[in-house]
N, C-alpha and C. Protein backbone atom coordinates (compact mmCIF):
# COMPACT_ATOMS: atom_id res chain seq x y z
N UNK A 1 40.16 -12.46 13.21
CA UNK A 1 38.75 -12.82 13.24
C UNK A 1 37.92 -11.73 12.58
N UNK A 2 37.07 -12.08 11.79
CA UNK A 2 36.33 -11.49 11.35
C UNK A 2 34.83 -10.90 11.90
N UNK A 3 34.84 -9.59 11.56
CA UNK A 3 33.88 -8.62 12.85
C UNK A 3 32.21 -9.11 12.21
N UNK A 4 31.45 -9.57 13.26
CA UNK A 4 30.07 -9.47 12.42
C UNK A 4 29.13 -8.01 12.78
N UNK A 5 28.19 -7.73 11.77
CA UNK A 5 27.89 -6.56 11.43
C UNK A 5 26.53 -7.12 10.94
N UNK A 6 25.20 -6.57 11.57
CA UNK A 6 23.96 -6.85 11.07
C UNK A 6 23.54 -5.52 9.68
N UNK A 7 22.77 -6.24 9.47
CA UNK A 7 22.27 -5.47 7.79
C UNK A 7 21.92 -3.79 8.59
N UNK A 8 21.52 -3.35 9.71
CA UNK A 8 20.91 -2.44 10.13
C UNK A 8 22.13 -1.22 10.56
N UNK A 9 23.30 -2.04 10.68
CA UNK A 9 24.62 -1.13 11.32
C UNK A 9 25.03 -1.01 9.98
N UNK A 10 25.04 -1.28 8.58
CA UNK A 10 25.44 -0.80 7.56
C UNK A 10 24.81 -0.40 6.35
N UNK A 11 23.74 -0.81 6.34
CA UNK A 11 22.85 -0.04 5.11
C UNK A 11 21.88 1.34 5.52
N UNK A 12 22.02 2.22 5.40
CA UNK A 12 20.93 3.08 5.90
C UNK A 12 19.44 3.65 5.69
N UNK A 13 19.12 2.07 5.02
CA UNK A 13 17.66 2.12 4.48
C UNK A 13 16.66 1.76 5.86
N UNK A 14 15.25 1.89 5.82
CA UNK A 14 14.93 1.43 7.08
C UNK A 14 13.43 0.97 6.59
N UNK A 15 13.08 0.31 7.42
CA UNK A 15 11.34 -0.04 7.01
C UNK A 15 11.22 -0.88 6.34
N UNK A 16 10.32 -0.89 5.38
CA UNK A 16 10.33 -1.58 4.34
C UNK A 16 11.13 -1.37 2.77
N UNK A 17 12.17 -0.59 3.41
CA UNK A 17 12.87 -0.58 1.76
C UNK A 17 13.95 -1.16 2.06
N UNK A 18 14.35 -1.58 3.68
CA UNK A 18 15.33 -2.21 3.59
C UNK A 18 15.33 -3.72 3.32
N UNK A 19 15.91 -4.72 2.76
CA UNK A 19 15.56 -5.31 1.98
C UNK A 19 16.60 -6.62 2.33
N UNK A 20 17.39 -6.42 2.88
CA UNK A 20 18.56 -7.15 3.02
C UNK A 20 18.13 -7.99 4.27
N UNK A 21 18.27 -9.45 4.69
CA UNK A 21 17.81 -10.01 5.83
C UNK A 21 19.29 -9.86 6.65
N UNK A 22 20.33 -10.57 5.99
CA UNK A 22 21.55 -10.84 6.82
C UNK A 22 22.99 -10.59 6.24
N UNK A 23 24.23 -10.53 6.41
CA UNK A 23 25.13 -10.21 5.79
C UNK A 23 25.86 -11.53 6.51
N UNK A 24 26.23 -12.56 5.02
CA UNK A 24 26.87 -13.51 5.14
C UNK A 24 28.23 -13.64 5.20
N UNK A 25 28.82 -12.57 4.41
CA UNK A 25 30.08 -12.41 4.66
C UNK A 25 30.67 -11.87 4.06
N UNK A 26 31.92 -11.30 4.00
CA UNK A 26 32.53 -10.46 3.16
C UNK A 26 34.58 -10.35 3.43
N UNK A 27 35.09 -9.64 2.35
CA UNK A 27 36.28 -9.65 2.42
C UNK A 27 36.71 -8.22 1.64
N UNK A 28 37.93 -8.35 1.30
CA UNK A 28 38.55 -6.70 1.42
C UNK A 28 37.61 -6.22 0.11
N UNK A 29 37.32 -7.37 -1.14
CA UNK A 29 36.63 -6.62 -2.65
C UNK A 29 35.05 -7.28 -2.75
N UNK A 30 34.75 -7.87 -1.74
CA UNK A 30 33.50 -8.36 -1.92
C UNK A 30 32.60 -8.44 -0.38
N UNK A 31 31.59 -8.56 -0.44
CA UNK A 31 30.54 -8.75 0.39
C UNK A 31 29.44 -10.05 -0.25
N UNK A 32 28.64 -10.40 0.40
CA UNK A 32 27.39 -11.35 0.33
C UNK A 32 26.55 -11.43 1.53
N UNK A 33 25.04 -10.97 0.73
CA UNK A 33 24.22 -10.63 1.70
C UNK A 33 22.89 -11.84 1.52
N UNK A 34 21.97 -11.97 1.98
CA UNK A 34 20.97 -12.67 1.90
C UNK A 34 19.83 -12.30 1.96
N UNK A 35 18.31 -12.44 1.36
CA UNK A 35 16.76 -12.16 1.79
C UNK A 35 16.57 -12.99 1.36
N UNK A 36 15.38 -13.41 2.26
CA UNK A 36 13.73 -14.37 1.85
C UNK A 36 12.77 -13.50 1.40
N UNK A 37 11.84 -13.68 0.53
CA UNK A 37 10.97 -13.09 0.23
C UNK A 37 9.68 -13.35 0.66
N UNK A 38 9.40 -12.81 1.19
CA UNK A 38 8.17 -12.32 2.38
C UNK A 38 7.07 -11.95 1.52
N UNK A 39 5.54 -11.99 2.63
CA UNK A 39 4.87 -11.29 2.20
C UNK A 39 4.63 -10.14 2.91
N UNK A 40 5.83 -9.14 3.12
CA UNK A 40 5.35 -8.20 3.96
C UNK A 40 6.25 -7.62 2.45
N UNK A 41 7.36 -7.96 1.56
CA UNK A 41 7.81 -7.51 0.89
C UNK A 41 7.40 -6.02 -0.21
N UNK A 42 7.94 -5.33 0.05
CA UNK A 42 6.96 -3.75 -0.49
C UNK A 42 7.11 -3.75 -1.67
N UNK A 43 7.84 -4.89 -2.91
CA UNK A 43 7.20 -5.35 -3.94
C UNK A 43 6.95 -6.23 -4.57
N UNK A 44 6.52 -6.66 -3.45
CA UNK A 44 5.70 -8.42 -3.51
C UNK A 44 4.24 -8.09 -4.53
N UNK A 45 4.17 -8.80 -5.63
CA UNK A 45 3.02 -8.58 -6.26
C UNK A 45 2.48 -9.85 -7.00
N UNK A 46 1.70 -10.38 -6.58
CA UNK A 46 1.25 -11.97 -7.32
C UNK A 46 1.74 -12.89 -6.76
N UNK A 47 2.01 -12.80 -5.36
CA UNK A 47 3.10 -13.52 -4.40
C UNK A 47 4.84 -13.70 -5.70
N UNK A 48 4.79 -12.71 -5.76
CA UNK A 48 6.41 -12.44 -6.18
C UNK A 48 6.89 -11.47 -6.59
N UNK A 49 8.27 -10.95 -6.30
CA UNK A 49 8.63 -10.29 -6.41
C UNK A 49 9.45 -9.77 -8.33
N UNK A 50 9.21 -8.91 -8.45
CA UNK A 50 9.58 -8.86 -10.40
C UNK A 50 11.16 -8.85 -10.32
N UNK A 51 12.00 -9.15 -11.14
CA UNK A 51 13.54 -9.85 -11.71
C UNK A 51 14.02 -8.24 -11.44
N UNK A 52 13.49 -7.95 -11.80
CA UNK A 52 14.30 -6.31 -12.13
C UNK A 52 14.38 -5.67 -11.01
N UNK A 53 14.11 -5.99 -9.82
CA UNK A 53 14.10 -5.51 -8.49
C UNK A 53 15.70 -6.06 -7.47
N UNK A 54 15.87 -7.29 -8.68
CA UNK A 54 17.18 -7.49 -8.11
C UNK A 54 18.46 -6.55 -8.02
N UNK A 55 18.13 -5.37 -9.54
CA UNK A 55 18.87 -4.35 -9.01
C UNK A 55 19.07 -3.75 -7.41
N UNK A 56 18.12 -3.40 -6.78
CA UNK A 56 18.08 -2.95 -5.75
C UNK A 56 18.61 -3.91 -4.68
N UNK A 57 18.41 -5.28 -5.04
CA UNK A 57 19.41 -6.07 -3.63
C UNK A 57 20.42 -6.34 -3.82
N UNK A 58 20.76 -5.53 -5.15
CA UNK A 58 22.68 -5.99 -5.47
C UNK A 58 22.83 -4.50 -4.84
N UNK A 59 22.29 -3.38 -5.50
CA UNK A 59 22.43 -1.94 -4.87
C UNK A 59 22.71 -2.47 -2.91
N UNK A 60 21.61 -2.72 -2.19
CA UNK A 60 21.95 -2.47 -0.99
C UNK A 60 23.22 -3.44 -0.42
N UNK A 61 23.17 -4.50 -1.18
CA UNK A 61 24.77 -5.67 -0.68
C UNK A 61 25.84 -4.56 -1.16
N UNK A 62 25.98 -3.31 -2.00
CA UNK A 62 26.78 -2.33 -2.47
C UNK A 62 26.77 -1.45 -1.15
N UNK A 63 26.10 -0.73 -1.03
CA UNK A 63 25.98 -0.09 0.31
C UNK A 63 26.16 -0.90 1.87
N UNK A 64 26.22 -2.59 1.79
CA UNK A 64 26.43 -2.72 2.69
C UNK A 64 27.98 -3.08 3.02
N UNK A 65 28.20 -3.10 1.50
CA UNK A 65 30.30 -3.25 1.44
C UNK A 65 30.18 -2.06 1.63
N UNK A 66 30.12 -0.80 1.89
CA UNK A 66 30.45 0.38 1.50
C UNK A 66 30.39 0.81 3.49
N UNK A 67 29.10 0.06 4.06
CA UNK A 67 29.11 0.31 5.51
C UNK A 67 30.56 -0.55 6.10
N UNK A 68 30.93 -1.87 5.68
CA UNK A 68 31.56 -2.46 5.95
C UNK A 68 32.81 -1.87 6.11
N UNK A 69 33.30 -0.81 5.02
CA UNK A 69 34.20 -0.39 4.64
C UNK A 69 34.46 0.98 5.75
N UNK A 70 33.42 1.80 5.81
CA UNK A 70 33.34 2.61 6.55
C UNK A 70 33.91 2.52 8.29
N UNK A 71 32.68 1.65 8.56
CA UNK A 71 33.05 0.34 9.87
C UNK A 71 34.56 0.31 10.59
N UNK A 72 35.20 0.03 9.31
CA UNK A 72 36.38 -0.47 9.88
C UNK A 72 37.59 0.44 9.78
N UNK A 73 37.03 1.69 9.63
CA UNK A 73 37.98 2.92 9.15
C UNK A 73 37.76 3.53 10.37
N UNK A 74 36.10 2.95 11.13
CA UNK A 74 36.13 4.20 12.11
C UNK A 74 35.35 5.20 11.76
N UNK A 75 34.86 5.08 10.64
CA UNK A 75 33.58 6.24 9.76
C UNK A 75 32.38 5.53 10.15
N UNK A 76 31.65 6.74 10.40
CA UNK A 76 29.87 6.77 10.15
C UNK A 76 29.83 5.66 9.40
N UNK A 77 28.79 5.39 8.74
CA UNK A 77 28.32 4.48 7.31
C UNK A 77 27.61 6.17 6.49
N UNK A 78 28.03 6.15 5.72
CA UNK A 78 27.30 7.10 4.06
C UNK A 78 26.52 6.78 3.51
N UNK A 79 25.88 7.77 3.56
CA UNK A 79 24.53 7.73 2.41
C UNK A 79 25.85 7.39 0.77
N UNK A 80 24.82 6.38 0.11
CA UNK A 80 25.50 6.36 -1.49
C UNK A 80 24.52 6.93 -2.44
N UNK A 81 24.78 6.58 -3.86
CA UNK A 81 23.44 6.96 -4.46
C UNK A 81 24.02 5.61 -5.93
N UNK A 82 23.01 4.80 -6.65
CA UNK A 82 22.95 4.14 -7.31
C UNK A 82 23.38 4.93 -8.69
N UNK A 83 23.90 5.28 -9.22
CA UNK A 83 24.18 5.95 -11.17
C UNK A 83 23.70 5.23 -11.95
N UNK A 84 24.08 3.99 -11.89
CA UNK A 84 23.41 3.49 -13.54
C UNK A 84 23.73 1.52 -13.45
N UNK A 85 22.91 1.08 -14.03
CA UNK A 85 23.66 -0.14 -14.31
C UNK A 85 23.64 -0.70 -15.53
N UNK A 86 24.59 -2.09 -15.69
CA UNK A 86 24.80 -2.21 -17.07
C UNK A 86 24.88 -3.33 -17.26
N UNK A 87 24.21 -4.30 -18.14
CA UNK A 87 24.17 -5.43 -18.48
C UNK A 87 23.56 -6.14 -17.31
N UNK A 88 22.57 -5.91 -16.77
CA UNK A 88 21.88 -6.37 -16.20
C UNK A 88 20.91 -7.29 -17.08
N UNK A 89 21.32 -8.76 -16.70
CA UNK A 89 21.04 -9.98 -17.48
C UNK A 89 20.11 -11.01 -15.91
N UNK A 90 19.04 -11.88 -16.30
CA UNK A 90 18.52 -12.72 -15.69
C UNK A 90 17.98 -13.76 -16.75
N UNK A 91 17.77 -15.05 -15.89
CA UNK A 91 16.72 -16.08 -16.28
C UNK A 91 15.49 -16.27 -15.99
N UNK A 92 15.15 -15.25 -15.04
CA UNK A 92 13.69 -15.02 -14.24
C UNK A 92 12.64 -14.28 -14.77
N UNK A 93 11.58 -14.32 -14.62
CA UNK A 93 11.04 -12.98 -14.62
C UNK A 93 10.74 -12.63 -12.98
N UNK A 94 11.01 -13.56 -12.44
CA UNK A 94 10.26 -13.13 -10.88
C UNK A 94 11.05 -13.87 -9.83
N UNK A 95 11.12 -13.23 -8.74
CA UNK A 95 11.54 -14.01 -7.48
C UNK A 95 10.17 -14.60 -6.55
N UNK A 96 10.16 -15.77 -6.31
CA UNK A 96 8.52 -16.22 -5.77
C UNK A 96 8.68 -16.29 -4.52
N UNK A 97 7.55 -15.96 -3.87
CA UNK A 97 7.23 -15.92 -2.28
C UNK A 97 8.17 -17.16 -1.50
N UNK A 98 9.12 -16.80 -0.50
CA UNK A 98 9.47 -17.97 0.03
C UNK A 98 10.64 -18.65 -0.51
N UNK A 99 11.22 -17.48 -1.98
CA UNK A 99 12.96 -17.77 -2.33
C UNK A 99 13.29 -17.29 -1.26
N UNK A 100 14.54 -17.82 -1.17
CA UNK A 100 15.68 -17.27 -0.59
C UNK A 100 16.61 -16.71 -1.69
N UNK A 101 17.22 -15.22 -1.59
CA UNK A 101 18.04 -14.84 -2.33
C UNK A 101 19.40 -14.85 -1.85
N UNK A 102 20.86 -14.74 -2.59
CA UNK A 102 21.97 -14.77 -1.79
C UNK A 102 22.50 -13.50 -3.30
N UNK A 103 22.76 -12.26 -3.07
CA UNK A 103 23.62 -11.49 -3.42
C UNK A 103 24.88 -11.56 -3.13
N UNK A 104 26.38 -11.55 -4.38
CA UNK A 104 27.48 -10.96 -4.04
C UNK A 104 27.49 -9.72 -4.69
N UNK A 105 28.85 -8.53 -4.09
CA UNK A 105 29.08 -7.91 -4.78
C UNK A 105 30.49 -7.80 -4.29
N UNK A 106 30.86 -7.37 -5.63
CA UNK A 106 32.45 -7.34 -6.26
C UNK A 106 33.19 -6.18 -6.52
N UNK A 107 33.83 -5.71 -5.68
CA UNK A 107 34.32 -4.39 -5.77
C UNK A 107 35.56 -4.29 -7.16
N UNK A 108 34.79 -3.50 -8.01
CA UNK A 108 35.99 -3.47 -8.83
C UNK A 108 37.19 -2.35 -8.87
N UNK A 109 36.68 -1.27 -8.60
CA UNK A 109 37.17 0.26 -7.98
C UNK A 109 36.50 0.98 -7.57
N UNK A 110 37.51 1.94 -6.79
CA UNK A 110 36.36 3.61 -6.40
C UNK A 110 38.02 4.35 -6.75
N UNK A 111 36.73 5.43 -7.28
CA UNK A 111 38.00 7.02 -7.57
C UNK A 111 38.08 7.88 -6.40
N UNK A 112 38.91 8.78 -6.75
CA UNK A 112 38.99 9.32 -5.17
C UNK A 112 37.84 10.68 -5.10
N UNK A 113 37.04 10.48 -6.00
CA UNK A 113 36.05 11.35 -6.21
C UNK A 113 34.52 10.68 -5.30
N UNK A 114 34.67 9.64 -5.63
CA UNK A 114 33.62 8.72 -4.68
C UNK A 114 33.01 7.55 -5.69
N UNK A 115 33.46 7.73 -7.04
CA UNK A 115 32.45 6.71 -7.95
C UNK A 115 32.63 5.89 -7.93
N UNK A 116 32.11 4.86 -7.84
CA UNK A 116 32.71 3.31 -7.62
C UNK A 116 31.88 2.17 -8.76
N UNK A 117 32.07 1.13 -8.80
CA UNK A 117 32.02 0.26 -9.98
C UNK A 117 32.24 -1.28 -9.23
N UNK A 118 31.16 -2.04 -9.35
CA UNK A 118 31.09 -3.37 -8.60
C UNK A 118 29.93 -4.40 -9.99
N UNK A 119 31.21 -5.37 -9.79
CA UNK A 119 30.66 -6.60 -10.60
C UNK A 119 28.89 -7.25 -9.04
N UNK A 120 27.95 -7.91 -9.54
CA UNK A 120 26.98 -8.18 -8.29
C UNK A 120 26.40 -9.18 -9.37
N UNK A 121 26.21 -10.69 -8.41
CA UNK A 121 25.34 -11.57 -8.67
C UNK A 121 24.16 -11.68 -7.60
N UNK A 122 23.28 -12.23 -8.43
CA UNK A 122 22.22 -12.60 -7.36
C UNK A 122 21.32 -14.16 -8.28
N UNK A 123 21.79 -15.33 -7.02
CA UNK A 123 21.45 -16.42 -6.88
C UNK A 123 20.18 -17.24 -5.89
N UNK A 124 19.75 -18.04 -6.56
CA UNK A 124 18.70 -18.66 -5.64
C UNK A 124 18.22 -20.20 -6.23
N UNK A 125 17.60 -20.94 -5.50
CA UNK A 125 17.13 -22.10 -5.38
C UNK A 125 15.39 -21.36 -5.49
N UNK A 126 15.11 -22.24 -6.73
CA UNK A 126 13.23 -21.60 -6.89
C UNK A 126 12.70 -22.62 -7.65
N UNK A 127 11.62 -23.55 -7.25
CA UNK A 127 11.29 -24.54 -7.67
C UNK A 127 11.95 -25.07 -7.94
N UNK A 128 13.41 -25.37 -7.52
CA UNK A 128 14.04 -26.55 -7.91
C UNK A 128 14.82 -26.52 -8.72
N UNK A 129 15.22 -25.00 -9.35
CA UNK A 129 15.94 -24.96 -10.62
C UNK A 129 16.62 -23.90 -9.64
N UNK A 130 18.22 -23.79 -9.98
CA UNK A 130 18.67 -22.61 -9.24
C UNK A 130 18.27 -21.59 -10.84
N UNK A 131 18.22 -20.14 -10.30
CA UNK A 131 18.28 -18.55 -11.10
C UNK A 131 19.08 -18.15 -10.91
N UNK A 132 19.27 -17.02 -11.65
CA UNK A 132 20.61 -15.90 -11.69
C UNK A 132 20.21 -14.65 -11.88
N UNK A 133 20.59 -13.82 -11.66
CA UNK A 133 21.00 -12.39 -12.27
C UNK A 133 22.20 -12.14 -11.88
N UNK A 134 22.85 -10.40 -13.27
CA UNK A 134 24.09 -10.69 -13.04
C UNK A 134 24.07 -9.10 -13.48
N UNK A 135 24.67 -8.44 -13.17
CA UNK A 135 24.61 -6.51 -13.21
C UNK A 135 26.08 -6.21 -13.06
N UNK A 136 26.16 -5.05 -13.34
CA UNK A 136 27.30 -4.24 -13.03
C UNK A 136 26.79 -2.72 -12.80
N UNK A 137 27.32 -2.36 -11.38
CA UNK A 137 26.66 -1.09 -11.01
C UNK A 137 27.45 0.12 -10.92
N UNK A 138 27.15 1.01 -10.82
CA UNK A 138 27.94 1.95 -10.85
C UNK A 138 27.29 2.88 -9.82
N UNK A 139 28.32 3.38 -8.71
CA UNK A 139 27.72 4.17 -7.87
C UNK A 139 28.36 5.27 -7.21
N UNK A 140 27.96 6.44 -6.09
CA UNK A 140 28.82 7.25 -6.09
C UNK A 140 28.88 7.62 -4.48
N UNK A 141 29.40 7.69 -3.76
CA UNK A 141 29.51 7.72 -2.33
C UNK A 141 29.98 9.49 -1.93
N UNK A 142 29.25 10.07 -1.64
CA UNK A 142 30.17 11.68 -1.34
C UNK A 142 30.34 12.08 -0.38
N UNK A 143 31.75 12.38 0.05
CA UNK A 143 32.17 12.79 1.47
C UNK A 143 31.11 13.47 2.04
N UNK A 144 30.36 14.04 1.91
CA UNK A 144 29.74 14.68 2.66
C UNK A 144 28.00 15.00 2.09
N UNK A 145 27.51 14.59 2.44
CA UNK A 145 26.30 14.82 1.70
C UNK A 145 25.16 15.64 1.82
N UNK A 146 25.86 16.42 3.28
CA UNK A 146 25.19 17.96 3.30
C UNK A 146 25.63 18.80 1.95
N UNK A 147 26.79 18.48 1.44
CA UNK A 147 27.20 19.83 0.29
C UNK A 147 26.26 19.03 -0.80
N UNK A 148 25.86 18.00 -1.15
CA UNK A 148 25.03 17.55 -2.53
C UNK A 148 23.54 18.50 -1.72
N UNK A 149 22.80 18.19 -0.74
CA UNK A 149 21.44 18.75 -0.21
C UNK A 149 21.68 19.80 -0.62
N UNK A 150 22.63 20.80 -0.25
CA UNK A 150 22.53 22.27 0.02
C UNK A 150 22.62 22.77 -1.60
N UNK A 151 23.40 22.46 -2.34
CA UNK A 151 23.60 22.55 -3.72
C UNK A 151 22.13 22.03 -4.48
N UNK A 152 21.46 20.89 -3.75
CA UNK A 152 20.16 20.84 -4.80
C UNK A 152 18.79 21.72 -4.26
N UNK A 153 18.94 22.49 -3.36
CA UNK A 153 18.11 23.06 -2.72
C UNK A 153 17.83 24.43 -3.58
């Protein structure tokens, strides 16, 4: 049986940057998470949210495979940090008040250094036409993330 896990026990964003409503489900190389877009949304602008922000809800469905992963090892959940993404492609310019979004993400590897690399879609129903976006992220998880603080200090 599969363990359920709310967005709050694995992402370690809080407030309004956390962004993720629910975690629909996941397996050993993937996760899928879900949001509605609100107007409490912290970048809700014109009652909608801009396309390019979908980076960030493929980023946190990344961090929330990454809590998932942690979870079940028996680890804390880790701070990650986003590196770069690539080919980040949409049909949108905007997500509108009152989508529902559904993120996957796709674990493609991690090194034993911490960098990791995930295929991430993000789908929705919006006026009637489904949207897309489609990224590839690259990110880096570090054992310990007192030694990155102390080193940038």
């Amino acid at each position: 049986m599969t363990q359920t896990f709310s967005v709050d026990e694995l992402v370690p964003h809080s407030g309004s940057m956390s962004l993720l409503d629910t975690i629909d489900g996941y397996g050993d190389d993937w996760l899928e998470a879900s949001a509605l877009i609100t107007t409490d949304n912290l970048f809700l602008r014109d009652d909608a949210v801009p396309a390019w922000v979908g980076i960030e809800y493929m980023a946190q469905t990344v961090a929330a495979f990454g809590g998932v992963s942690s979870r079940q090892a028996g680890d804390e959940v880790k701070i990650g940090f986003l590196l770069g993404t690539r080919r980040f492609e949409t049909d949108t310019t905007a997500f509108k008040l009152g989508t529902r979004l559904t993120m996957r993400a796709s674990h493609i590897m991690t090194s034993d250094s911490g960098l990791g690399s995930f295929d991430c879609t993000l789908t929705a129903l919006q006026e009637g036409k489904t949207i897309s976006a489609r990224a590839k992220l690259s990110v880096y998880q570090p054992d310990n993330i007192q030694d990155i603080l102390k080193d940038s200090l």
